[in-house]
Protein backbone atom coordinates (compact mmCIF):
# COMPACT_ATOMS: atom_id res chain seq x y z
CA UNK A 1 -66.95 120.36 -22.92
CA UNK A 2 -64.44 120.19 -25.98
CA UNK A 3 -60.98 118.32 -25.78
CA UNK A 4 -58.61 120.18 -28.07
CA UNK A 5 -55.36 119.31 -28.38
CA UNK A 6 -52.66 122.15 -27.11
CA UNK A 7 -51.39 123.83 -30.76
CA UNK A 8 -48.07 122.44 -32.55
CA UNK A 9 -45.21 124.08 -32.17
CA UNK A 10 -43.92 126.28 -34.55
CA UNK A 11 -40.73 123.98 -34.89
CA UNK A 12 -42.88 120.82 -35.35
CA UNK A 13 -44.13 122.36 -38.58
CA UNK A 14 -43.89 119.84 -41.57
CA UNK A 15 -41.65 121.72 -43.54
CA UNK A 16 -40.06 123.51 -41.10
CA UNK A 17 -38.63 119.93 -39.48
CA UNK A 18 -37.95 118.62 -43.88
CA UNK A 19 -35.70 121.89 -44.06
CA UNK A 20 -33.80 121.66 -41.13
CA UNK A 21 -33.09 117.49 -42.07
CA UNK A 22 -32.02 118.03 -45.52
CA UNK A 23 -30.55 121.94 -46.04
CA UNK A 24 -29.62 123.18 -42.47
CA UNK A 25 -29.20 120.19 -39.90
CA UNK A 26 -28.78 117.18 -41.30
CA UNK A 27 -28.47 114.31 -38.35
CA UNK A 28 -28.89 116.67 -36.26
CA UNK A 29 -32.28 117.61 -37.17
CA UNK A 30 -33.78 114.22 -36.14
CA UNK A 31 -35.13 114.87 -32.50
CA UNK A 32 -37.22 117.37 -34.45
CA UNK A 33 -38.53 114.76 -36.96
CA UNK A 34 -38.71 112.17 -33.86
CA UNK A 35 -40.48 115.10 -31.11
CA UNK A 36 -42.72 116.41 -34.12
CA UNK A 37 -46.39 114.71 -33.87
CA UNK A 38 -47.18 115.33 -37.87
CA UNK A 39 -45.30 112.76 -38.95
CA UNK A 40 -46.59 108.76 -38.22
CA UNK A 41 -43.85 106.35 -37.43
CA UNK A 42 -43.55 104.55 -41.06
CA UNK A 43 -42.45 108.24 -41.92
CA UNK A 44 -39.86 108.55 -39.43
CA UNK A 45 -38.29 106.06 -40.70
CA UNK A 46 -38.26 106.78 -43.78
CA UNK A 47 -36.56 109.70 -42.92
CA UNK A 48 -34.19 108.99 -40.85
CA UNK A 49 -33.08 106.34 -43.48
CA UNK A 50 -33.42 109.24 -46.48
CA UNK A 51 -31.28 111.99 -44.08
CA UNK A 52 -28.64 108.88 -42.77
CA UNK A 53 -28.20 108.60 -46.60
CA UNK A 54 -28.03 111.58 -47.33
CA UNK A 55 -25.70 112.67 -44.73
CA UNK A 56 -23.58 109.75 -46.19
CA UNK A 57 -23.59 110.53 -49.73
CA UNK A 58 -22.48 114.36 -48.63
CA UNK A 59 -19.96 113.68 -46.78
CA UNK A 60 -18.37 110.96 -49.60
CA UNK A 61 -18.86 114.14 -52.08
CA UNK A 62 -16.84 116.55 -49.84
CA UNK A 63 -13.83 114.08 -49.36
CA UNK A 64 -14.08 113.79 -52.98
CA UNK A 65 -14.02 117.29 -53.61
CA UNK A 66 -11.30 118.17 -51.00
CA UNK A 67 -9.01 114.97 -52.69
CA UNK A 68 -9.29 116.93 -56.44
CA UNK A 69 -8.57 119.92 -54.65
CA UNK A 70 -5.54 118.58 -53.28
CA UNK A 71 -4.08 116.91 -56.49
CA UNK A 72 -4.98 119.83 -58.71
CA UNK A 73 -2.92 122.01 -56.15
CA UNK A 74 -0.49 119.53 -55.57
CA UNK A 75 -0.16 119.73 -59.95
CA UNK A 76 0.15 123.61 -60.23
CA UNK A 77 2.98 123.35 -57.83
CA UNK A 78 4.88 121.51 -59.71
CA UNK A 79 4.49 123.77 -62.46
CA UNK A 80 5.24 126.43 -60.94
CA UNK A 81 8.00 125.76 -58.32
């Protein structure tokens, strides 16, 4: 008699689980990365660390963004009044 492991689910796909972390979920894409069984724990890691990063360097970018916004409205104002 054969043991065979139980299929993956379609949501523990490899690339399935990379797109969610780093296009749709960010953070909150992790309990995929951590539930999924393709990935070995070195990698987990890794990618927690690359998405925390990520997330970090985003979110510095936006406030950034939203700041020039700001002054470059705050400077067409003034001009016209």
């Amino acid at each position: 008699m054969m043991n065979t492991a139980p299929p993956s689910k379609w949501y523990h796909n490899l690339w399935f689980v990379l797109v969610m972390l780093f296009v749709v979920l960010g953070p909150f894409g992790l309990p995929l990365l951590w539930k999924s069984p393709h990935f070995t724990r070195p990698w987990k890691w890794v990618l927690t660390t690359l998405t925390v990063l990520y997330t970090v360097w985003l979110t510095a970018a936006s406030i950034h963004l939203v700041e020039a916004v700001y002054r470059r409205t705050q400077e067409l104002l003034g001009v016209f009044p």
